[in-house]
Every structure is written in C-alpha cells, then in structure tokens.
Protein backbone atom coordinates (compact mmCIF):
# COMPACT_ATOMS: atom_id res chain seq x y z
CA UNK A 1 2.67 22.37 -6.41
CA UNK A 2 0.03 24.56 -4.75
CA UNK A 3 -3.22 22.84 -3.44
CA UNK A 4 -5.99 24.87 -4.26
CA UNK A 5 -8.31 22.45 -4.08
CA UNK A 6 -9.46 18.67 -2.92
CA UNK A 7 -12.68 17.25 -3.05
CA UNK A 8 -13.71 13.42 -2.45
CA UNK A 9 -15.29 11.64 -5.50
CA UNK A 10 -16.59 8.14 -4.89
CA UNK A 11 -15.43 5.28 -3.44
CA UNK A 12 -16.04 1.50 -4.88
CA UNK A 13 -14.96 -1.84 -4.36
CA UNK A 14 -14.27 -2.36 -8.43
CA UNK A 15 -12.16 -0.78 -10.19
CA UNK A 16 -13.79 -0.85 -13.47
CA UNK A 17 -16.54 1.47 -11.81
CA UNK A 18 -13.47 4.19 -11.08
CA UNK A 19 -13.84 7.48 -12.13
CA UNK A 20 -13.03 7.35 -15.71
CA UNK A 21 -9.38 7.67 -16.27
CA UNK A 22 -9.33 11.16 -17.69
CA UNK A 23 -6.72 12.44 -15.24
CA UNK A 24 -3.63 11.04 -14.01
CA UNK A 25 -3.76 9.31 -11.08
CA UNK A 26 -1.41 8.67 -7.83
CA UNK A 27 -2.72 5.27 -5.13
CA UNK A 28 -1.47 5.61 -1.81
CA UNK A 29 -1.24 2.29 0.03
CA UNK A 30 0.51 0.27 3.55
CA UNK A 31 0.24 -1.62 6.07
CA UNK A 32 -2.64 -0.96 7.66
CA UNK A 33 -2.31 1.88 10.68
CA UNK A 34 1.17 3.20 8.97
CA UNK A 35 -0.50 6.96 8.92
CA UNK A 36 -1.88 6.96 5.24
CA UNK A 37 -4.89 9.17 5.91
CA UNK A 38 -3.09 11.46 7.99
CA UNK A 39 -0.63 11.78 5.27
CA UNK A 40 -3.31 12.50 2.95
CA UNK A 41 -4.77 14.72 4.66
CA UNK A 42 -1.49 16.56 5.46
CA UNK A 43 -0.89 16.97 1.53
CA UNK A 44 -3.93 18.24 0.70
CA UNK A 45 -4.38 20.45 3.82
CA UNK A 46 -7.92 19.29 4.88
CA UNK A 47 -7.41 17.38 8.08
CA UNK A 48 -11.17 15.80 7.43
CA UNK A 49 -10.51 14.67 3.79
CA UNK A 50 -9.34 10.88 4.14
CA UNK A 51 -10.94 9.08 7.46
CA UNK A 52 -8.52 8.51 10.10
CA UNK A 53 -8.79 5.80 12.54
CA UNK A 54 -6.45 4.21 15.39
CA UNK A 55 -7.91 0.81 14.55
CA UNK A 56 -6.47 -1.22 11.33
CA UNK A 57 -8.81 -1.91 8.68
CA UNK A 58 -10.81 1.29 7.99
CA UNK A 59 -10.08 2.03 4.50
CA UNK A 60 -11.70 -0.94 2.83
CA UNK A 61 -12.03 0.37 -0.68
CA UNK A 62 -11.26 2.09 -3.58
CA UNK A 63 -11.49 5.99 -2.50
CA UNK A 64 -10.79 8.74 -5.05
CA UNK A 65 -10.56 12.42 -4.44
CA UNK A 66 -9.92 15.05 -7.05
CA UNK A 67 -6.83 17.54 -6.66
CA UNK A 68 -6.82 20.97 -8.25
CA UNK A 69 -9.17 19.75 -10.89
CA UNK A 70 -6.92 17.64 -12.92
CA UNK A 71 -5.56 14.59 -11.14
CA UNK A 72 -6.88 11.87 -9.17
CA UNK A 73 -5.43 10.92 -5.39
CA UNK A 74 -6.46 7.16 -4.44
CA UNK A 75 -6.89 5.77 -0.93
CA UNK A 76 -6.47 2.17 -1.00
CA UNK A 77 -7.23 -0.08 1.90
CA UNK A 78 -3.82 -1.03 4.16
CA UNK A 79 -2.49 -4.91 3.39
CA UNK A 80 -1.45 -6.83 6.60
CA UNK A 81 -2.92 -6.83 10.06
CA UNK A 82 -7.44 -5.30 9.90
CA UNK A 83 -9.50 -6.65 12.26
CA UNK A 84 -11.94 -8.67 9.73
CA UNK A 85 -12.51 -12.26 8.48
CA UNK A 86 -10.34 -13.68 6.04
CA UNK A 87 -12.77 -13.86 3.82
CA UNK A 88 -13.06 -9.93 4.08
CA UNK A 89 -9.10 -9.90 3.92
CA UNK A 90 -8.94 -12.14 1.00
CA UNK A 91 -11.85 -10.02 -1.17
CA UNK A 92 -9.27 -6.84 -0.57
CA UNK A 93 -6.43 -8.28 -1.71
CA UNK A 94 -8.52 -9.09 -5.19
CA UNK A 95 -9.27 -5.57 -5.37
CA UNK A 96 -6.13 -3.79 -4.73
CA UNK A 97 -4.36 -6.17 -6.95
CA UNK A 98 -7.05 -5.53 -9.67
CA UNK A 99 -7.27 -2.20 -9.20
CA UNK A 100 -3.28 -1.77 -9.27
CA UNK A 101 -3.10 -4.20 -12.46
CA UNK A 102 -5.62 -3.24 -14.62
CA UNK A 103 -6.47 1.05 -13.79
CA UNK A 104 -4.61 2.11 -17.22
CA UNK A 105 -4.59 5.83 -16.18
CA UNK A 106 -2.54 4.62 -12.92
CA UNK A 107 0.90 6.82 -12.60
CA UNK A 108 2.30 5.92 -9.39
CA UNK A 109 1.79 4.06 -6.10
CA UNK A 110 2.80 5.59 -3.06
CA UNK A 111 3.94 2.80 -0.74
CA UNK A 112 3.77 4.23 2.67
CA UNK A 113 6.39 2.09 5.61
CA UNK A 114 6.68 3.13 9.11
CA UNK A 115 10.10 4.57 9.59
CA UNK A 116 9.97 3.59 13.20
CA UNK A 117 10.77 -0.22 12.21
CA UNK A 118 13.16 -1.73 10.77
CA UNK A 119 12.22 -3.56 7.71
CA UNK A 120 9.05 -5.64 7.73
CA UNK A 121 8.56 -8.92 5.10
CA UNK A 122 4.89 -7.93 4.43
CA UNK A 123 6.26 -4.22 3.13
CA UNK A 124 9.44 -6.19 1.24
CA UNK A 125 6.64 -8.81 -0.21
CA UNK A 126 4.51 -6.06 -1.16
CA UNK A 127 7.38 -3.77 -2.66
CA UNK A 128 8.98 -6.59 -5.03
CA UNK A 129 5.21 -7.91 -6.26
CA UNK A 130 4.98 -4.12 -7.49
CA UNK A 131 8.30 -4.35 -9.48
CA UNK A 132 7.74 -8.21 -10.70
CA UNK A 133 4.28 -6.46 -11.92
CA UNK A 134 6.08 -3.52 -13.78
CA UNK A 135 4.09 -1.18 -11.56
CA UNK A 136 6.28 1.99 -10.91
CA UNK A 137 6.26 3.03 -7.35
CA UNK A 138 7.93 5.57 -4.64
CA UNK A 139 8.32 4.69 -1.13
CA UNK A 140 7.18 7.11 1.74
CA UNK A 141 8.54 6.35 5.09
CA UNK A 142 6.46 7.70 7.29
CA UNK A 143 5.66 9.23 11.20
CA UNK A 144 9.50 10.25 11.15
CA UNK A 145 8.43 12.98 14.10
CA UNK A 146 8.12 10.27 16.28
CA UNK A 147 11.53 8.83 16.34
CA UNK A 148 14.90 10.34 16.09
CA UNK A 149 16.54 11.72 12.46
CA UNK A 150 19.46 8.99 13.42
CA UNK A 151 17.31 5.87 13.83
CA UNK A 152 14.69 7.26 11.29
CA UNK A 153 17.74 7.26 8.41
CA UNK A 154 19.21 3.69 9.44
CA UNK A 155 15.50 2.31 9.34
CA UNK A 156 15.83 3.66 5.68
CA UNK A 157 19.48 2.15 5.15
CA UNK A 158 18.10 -1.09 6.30
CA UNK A 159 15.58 -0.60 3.89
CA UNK A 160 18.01 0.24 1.05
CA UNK A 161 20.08 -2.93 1.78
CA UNK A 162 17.25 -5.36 2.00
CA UNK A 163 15.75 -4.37 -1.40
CA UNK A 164 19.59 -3.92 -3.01
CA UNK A 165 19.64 -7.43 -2.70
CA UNK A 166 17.45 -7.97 -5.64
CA UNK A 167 17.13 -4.36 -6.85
CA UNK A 168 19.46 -3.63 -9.53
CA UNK A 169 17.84 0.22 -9.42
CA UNK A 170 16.02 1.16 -5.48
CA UNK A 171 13.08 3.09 -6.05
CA UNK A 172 12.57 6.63 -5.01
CA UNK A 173 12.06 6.87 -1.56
CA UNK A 174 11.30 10.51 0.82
CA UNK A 175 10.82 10.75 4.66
CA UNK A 176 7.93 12.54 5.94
CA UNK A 177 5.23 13.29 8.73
CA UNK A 178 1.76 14.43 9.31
CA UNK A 179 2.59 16.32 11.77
CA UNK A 180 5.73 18.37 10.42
CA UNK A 181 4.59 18.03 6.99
CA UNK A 182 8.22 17.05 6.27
CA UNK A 183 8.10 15.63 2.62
CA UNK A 184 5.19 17.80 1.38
CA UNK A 185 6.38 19.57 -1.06
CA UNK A 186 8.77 16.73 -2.23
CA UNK A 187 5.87 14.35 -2.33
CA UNK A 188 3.88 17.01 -4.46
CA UNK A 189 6.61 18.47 -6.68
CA UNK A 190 7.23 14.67 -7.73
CA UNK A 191 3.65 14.43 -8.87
CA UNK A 192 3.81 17.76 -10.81
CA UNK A 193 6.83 16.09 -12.30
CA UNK A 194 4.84 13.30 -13.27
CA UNK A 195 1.52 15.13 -13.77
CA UNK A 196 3.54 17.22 -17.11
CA UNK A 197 4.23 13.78 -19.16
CA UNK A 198 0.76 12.69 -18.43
CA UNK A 199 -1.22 11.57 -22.53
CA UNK A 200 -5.37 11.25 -21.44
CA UNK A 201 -6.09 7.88 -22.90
C-alpha cells in the first residue's frame, strides 16, 4: 500500500460521536510510552501526524485520522503506567473498552509491546481480554532498532510461549521500528488485505 495521503479528523472521548463508520477502520493501542505515535507517524510518513511525547499518558482519547481517503487509523490512549489520577485512569479504561466493544466498523487492533522486554502481565491481560471479547487483533513488537535481532526474536518467543499456553491459534504478530521503518510495508499490506473484504454498514 502506497500512502498518498493522511489527514487528522477529530478526536473524542465517546465513541458514539466517532466519525461515522463508513470506512474500515484499524485502533492502534499499548502500554503507554511503547512508541505508538512514532509508529504512526512512521506509517503514514508525516513525522507531525500523531503527538509524540517522552512522558506516559498523552494520548487520552479517541483520535482518528483518515488514510488515502478510504479508511480510518485510530490512536487510542496507552493502558498501564500515565501520570494522572485514578479517576482519570479509570474514565480511559471505560472508553477504550467501549470504544473497542461497541465501534461496529472496527477491523483490527494493533496491539503495540516493546520488544525490548520480555513479556509483561499488563500486555498478556490486555491481549487475552481482546480474544475472550472476540475482538481480532495483530501484535506489533516494537523499537526493535534499539536492541539486538537475537534478543529482539527471543522477547517474541517468550511471547509466543506465554500466550500458547491458552492460545489454541497465536495471533499475527510483525517486528518493527520508527526509526528503520522495519514492518512498514508488512503492517500496511496487511491492512490492504483487510481493507478488500471490507462491506460499509
């Protein structure tokens, strides 16, 4: 897929005031400070599109941009560790999970993990509340030019055996980085894929 162009929409804190749900549509979402902006930014080549900050907590809600015209790319605040009240924390979590559970034009969350660590309970909780909700999903381990291919790959493995556990089926999962733009055109080719099935409701 070729990004012509990228444009920011609107951004809201409930869902049912989304833009309406014409196109299909792709949420990108992790722990907060795992390099989600960056990595939007990356795939839509506009460094300035999503807001990038080294402090946790600056996506806090519902931010959709338009790609080429005819699908929706959604920036959803991180889960985990933001530098806010719990009442702050706690309105989020309402949102994202409404906003997953309910947004009926919704094709595929992009769970971003840090494929510096090895694997972290908040990512496993989030990961298996996605597939107890019958949300489909793709995991993007991310910042992989900050740590060698080796340890990068047995991050993953760990990964793979934690979820094998209790995944009959592991979800699709790519490597990338910002900086590189390793995983690019994987990232974007999968969307075409998906984009080509896509029924407006």
């Amino acid at each position: 897929m070729i990004i012509k162009t990228a444009e920011y929409l609107q951004s809201e804190a409930d869902w049912r005031k989304c833009p309406a749900p014409i196109h299909p549509e792709y949420a990108f979402i992790g722990r907060s400070n795992v390099g989600k902006s960056s990595l939007i930014n990356m795939l839509v080549n506009n460094k300035n599109l999503a807001k990038t900050s080294s402090k946790p907590g600056k996506t806090q809600t519902i931010n959709h941009f338009l790609v080429n015209k005819d699908w929706y790319l959604v920036d959803l605040p991180g889960y985990g560790f933001a530098k806010t009240s719990k009442t702050n924390r706690a309105k989020w979590q309402k949102m994202i999970s409404d906003y997953l559970l309910f947004r009926e034009n919704l094709q595929l969350v992009f769970v971003l993990v840090d494929s510096r660590l090895e694997p972290q309970q908040i990512d496993i909780d989030f990961i298996n509340n996605l597939g107890e909700s019958g949300i489909p999903f793709a995991i993007i381990f991310t910042k992989s030019d900050k740590i060698s291919n080796g340890k990068a790959m047995s991050n993953i493995q760990r990964m793979k055996n934690v979820l094998s556990e209790t995944w009959e089926e592991l979800p699709v999962m790519m490597k990338s980085s910002a900086v590189s733009t390793l995983g690019k055109d994987e990232i974007l080719n999968y969307i075409e894929d998906i984009n080509l099935h896509f029924r407006s409701i």
